[in-house]
Protein backbone atom coordinates (compact mmCIF):
# COMPACT_ATOMS: atom_id res chain seq x y z
CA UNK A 1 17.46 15.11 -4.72
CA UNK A 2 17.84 12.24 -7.00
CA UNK A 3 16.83 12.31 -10.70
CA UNK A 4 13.83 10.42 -11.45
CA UNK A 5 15.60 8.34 -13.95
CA UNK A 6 17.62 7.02 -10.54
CA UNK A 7 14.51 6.32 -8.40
CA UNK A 8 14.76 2.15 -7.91
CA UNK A 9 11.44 0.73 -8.09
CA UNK A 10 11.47 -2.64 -6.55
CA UNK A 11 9.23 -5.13 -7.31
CA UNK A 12 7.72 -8.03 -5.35
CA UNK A 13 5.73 -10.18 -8.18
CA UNK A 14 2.95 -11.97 -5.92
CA UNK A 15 1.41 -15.34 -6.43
CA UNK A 16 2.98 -16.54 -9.69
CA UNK A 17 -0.85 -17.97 -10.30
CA UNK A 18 -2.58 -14.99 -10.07
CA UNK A 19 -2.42 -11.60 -12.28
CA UNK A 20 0.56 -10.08 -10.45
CA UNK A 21 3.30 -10.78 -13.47
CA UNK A 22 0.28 -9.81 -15.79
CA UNK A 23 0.12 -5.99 -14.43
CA UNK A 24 3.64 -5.52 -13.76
CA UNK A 25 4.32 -6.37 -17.40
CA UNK A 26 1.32 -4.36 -18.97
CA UNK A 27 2.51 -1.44 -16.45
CA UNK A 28 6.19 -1.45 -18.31
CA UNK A 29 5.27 -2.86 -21.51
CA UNK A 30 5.37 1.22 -22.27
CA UNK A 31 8.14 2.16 -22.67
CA UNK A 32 7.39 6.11 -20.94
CA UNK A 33 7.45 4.36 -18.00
CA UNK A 34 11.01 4.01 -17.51
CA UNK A 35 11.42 7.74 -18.08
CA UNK A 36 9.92 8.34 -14.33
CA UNK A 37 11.62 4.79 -12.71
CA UNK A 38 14.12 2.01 -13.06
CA UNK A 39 12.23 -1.04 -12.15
CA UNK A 40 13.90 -3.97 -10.53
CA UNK A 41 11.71 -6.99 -10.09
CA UNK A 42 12.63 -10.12 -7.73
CA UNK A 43 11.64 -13.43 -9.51
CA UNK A 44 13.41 -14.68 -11.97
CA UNK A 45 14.09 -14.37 -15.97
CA UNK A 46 12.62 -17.44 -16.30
CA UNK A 47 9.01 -16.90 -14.56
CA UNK A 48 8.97 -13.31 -16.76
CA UNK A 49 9.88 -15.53 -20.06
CA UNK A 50 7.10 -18.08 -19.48
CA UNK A 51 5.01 -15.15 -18.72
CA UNK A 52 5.56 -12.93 -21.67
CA UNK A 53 4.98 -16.04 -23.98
CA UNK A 54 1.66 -16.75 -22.27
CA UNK A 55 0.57 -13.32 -22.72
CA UNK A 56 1.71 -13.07 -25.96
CA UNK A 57 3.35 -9.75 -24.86
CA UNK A 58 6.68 -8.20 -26.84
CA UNK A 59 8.48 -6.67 -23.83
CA UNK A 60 12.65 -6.81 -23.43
CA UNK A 61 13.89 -7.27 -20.10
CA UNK A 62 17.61 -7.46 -18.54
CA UNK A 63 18.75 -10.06 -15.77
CA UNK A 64 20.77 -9.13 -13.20
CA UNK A 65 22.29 -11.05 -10.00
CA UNK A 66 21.51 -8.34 -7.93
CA UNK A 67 19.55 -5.24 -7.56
CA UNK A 68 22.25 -3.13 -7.44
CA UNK A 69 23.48 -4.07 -10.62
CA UNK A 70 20.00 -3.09 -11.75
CA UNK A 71 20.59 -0.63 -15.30
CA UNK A 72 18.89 2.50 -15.76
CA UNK A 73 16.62 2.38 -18.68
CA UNK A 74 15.52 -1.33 -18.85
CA UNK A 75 13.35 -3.21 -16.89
CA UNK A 76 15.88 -5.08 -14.54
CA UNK A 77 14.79 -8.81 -12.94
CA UNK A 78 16.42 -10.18 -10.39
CA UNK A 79 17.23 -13.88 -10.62
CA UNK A 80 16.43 -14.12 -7.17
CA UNK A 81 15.78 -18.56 -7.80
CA UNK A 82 17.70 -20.83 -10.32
CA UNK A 83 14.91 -23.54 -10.83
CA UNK A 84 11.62 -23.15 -12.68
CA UNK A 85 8.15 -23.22 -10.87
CA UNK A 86 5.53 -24.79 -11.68
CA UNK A 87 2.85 -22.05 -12.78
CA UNK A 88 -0.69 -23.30 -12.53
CA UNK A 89 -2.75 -19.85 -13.53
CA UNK A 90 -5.87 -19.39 -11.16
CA UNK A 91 -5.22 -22.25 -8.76
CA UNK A 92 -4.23 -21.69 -5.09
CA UNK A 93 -1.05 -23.83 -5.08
CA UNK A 94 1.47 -24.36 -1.65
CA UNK A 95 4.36 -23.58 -5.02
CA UNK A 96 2.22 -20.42 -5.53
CA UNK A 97 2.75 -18.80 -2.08
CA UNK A 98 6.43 -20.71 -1.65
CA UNK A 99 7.45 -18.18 -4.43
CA UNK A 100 5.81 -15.35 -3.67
CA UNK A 101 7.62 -14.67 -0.22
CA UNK A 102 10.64 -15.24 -1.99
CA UNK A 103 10.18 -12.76 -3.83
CA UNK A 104 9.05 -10.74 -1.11
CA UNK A 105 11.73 -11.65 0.87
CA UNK A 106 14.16 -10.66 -1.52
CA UNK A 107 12.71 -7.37 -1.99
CA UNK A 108 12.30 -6.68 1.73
CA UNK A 109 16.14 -6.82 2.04
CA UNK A 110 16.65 -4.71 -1.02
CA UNK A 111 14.80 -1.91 0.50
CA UNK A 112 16.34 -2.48 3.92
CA UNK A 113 20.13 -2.50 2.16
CA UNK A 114 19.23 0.54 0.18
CA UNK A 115 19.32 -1.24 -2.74
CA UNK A 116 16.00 -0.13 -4.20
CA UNK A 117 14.44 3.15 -3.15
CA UNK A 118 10.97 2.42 -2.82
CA UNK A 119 8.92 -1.02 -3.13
CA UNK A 120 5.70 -2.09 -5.02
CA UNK A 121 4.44 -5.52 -3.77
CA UNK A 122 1.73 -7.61 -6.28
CA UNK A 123 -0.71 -9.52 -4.88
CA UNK A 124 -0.16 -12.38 -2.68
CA UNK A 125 -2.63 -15.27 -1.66
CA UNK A 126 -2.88 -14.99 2.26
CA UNK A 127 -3.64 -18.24 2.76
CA UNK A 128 -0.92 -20.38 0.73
CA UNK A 129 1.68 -17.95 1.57
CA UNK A 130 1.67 -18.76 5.37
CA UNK A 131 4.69 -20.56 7.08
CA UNK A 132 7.24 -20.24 9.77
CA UNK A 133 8.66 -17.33 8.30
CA UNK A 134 5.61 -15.69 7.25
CA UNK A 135 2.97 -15.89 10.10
CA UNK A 136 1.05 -13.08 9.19
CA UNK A 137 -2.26 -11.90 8.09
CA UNK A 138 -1.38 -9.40 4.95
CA UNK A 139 1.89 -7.39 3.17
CA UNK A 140 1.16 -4.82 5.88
CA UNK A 141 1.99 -7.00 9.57
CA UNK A 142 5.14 -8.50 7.94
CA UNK A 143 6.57 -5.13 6.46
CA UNK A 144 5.82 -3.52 10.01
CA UNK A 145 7.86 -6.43 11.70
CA UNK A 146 10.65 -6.55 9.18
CA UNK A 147 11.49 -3.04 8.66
CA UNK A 148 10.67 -2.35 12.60
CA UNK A 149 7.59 0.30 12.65
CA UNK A 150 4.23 0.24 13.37
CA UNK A 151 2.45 0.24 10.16
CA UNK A 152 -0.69 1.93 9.28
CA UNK A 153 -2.99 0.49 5.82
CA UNK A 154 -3.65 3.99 4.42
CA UNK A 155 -5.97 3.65 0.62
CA UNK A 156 -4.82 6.70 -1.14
CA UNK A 157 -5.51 8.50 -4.53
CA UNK A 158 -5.28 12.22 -5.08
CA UNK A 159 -8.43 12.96 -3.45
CA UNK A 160 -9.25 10.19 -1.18
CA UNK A 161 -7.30 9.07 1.65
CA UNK A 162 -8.44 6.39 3.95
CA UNK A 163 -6.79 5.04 7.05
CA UNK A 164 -7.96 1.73 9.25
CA UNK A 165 -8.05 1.52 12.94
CA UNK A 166 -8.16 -2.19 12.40
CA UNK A 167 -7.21 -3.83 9.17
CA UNK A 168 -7.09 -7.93 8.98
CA UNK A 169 -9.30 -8.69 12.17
CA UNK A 170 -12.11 -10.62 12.43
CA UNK A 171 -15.54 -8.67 12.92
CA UNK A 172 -16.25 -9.87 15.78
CA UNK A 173 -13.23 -8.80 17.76
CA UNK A 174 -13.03 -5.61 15.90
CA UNK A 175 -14.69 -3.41 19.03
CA UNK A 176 -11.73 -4.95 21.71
CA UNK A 177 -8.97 -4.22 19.63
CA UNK A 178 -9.94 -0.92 19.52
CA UNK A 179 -8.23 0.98 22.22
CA UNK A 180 -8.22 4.70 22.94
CA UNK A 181 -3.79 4.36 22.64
CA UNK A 182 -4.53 2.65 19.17
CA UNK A 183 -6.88 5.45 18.08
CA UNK A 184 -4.68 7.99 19.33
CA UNK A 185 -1.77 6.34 17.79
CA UNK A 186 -3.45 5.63 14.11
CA UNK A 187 -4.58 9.65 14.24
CA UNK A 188 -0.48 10.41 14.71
CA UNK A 189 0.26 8.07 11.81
CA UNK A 190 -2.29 9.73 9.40
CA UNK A 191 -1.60 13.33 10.64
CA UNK A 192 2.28 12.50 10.20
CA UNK A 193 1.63 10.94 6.47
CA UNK A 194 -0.24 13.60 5.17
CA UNK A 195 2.70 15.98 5.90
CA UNK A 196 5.12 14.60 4.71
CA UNK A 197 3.92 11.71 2.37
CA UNK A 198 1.26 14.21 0.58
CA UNK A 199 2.75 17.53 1.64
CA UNK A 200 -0.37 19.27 3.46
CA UNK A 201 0.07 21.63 5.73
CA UNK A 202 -2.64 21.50 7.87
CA UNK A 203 -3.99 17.77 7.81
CA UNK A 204 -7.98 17.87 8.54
CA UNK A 205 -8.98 14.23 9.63
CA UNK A 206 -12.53 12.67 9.88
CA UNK A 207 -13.47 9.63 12.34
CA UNK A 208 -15.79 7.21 11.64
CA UNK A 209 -18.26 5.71 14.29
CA UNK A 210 -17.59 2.26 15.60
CA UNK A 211 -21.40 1.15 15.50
CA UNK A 212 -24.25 1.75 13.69
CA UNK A 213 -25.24 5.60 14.01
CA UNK A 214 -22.13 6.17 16.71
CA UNK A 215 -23.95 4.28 19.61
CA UNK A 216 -27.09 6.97 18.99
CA UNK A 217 -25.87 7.95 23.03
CA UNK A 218 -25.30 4.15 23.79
CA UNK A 219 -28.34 2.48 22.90
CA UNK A 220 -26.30 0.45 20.52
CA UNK A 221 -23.15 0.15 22.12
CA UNK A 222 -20.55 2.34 23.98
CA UNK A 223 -17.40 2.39 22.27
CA UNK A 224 -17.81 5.57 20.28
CA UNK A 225 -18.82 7.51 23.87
CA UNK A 226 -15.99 5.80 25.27
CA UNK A 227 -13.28 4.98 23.14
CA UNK A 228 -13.07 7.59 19.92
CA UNK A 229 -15.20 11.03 21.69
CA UNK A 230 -12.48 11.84 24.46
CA UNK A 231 -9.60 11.03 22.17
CA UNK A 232 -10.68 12.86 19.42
CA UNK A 233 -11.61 15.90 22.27
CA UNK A 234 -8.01 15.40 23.66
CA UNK A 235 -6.21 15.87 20.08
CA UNK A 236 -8.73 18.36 19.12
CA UNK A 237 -7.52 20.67 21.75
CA UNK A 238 -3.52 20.22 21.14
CA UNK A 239 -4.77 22.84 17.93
CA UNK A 240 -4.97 19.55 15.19
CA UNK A 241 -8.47 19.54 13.07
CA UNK A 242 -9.70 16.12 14.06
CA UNK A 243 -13.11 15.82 13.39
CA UNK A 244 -16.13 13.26 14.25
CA UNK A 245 -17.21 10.29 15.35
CA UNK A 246 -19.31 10.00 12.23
CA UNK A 247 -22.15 7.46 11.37
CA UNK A 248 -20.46 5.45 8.83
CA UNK A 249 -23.43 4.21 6.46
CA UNK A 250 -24.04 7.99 5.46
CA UNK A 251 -20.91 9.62 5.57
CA UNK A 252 -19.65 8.86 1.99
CA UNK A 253 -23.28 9.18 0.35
CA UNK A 254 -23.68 12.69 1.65
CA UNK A 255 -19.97 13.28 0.55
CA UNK A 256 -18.88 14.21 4.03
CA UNK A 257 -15.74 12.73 2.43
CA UNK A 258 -14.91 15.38 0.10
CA UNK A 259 -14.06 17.59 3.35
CA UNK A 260 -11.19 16.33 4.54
CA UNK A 261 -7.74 15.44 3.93
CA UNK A 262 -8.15 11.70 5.28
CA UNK A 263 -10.28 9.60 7.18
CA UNK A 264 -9.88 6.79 9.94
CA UNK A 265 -12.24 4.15 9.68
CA UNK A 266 -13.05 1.94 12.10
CA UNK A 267 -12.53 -1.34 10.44
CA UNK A 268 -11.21 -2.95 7.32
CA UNK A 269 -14.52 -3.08 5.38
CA UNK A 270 -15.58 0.14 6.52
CA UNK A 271 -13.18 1.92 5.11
CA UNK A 272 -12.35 -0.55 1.82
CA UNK A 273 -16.07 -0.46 0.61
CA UNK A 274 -16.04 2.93 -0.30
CA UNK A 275 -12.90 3.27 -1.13
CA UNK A 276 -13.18 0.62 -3.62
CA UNK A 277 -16.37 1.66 -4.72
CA UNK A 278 -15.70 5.05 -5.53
CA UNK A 279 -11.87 4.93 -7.01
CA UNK A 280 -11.40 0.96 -8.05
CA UNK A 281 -8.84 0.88 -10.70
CA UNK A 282 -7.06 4.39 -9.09
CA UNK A 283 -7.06 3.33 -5.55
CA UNK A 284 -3.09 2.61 -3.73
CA UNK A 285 -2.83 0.40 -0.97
CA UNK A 286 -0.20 2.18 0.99
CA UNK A 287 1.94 1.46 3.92
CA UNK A 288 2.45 4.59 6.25
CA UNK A 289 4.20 4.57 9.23
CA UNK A 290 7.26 2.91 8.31
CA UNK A 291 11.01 4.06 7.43
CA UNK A 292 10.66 2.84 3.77
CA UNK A 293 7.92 3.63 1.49
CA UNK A 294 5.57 0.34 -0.04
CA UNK A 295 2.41 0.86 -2.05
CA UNK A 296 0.41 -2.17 -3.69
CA UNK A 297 -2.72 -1.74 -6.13
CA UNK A 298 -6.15 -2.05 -4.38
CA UNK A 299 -7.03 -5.52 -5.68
CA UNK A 300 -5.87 -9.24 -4.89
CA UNK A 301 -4.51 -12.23 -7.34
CA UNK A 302 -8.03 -12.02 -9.33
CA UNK A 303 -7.20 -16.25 -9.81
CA UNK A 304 -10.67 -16.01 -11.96
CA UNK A 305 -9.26 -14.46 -14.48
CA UNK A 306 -4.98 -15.23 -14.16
CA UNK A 307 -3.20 -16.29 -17.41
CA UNK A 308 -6.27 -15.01 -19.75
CA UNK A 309 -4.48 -11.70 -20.54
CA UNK A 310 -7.84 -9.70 -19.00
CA UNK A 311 -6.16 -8.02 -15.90
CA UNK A 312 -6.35 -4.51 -15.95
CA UNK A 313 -2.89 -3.19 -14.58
CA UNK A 314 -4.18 0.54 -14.06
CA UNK A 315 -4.29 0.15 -10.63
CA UNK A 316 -0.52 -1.40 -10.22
CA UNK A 317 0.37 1.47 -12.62
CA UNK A 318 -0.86 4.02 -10.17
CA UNK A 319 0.99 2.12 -7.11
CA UNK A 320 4.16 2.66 -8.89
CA UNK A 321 3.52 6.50 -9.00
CA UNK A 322 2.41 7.24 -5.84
CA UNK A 323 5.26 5.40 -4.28
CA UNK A 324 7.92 7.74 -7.03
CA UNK A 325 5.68 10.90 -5.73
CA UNK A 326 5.44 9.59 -2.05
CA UNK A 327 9.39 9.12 -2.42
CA UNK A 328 9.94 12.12 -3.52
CA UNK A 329 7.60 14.19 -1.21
CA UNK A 330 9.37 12.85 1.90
CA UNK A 331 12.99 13.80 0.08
CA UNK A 332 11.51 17.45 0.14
CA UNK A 333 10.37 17.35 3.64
CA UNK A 334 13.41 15.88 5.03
CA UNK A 335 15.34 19.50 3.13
CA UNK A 336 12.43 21.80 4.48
CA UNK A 337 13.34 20.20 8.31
CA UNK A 338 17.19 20.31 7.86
CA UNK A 339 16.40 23.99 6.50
CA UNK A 340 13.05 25.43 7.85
CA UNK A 341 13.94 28.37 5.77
CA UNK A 342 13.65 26.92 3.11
CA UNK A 343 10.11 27.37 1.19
CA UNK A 344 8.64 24.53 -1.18
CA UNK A 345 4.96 24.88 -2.20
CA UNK A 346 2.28 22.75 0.05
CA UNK A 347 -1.32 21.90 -0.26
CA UNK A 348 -3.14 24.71 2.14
């Protein structure tokens, strides 16, 4: 397994009007950090000069053409542009989002080329991001499409995992997208992450209800009778603890959570209000499913507050570990299948 020290982090750095350069820098503006990682960020020395300035922050940085000429021990950027931006902090600008997927773009390939071992995207605005080559509604959709997997949001810290049945879909077609091949196929994604993402052994998964007290037997609505009971009844018996539907609005209060490994929630503010609530600042948005391993901090571009040095970069500091631990767990478990053998300690 590769040294620590060796582990590329690639960057993505987000709306260049919102607080994405502002974290990244604060995450590596100590210098510890680049005793776990080599960071490799896809902009351009120029954007991280005018940044720096702004922020009045003394941090070194080294350019580099390409990622794989990224050094260990610095904090590598990628000149993946020539021309300077126009940086408007807090507006929504069509620059803003032309930049971003740039970035994103460049990064993507990175990861795909084996350039960078793992990726870390900063927030993007969804809306001024859009165009022909970006047609989609979050980080999640277009990572699924362009490294060929069927991604699964998963909001993770140390004690709280949290999958979605349905992430970036409007409420009110929430119920028809739900399918009992989606919930049976967003159940395989979390049961496979927690293996070999998070190394436990024997995943135990709760399911949240649908609607308002799970139907209470179909009074209000059907879906939970129909849809999640006889999937959940059909994995339940393969030997995998699946567990549920549960009422939603009591589940976290009562700290049903604290139970299991993981839970599937039923839509995206379902799941994201709690998780939010209870680990904002810790929480890692987390792409499972996929070949490659992406994690993103749990908030957005925070425009209210961009270029006024405020952001607080805990949460992007925490997406970087989780994807060096994710990265590493998966290493493991790839040895433990080639050599069953073989023990390494797990979470019982």
């Amino acid at each position: 397994m590769k040294n620590n020290n060796n582990i590329r982090v690639g960057i993505s750095i987000g709306d260049l009007n919102g607080i994405g350069c502002e974290v990244i820098l604060k995450t590596f503006e100590d210098n510890r950090m680049l005793e776990f990682c080599t960071p490799v960020i896809f902009g351009s020395t120029k954007v991280i000069s005018y940044q720096r300035k702004m922020l009045k922050m003394d941090i070194a940085y080294n350019g580099v053409d390409k990622a794989s000429s990224a050094v260990s021990g610095k904090i590598n950027v990628v000149n993946v542009w020539q021309e300077t931006p126009n940086i408007e902090p807090g507006k929504e600008t069509e620059e803003g989002g032309k930049y971003a997927f740039l970035s994103l773009k460049a990064a993507v390939s990175a990861l795909k080329n084996d350039e960078i071992d793992v990726l870390v995207t900063a927030p993007i605005n969804k809306h001024n991001i859009q165009s022909d080559e970006f047609n989609f509604p979050g980080h999640t959709d277009y990572l699924a499409k362009a490294l060929d997997g069927e991604a699964l949001m998963f909001m993770v810290t140390d004690d709280l995992k949290i999958g979605l049945l349905t992430d970036h879909v409007p409420v009110k077609d929430v119920s028809k997208n739900i399918t009992p091949e989606l919930v049976e196929k967003k159940l395989a994604k979390i049961y496979a992450s927690l293996k070999q993402d998070f190394r436990v052994r024997k995943p135990k998964i709760a399911v949240l209800g649908i609607n308002p007290h799970t139907g209470d037997n179909g009074v209000i609505g059907n879906e939970d009778d129909e849809v999640l009971r006889p999937v959940i009844k059909k994995i339940s018996e393969t030997g995998k603890l699946v567990y549920g539907p549960y009422a939603a609005d009591s589940f976290f209060g009562s700290r049903q959570h604290e139970k299991f490994d993981a839970i599937l929630a039923a839509y995206h503010d379902q799941g994201l209000i709690p998780f939010k609530t209870l680990s904002f600042g810790k929480g890692v948005n987390y792409t499972a499913g996929l070949s490659k391993v992406r994690t993103s901090p749990d908030h957005g571009t925070a425009f209210e507050i961009a270029g006024k040095g405020e952001a607080d970069h805990h949460s992007f500091e925490e997406a970087v570990f989780m994807a060096i631990h994710i990265f590493r767990n998966r290493k493991d478990y790839e040895e433990i299948s080639k050599n069953p053998l073989k023990k390494r300690p797990a979470k019982l």
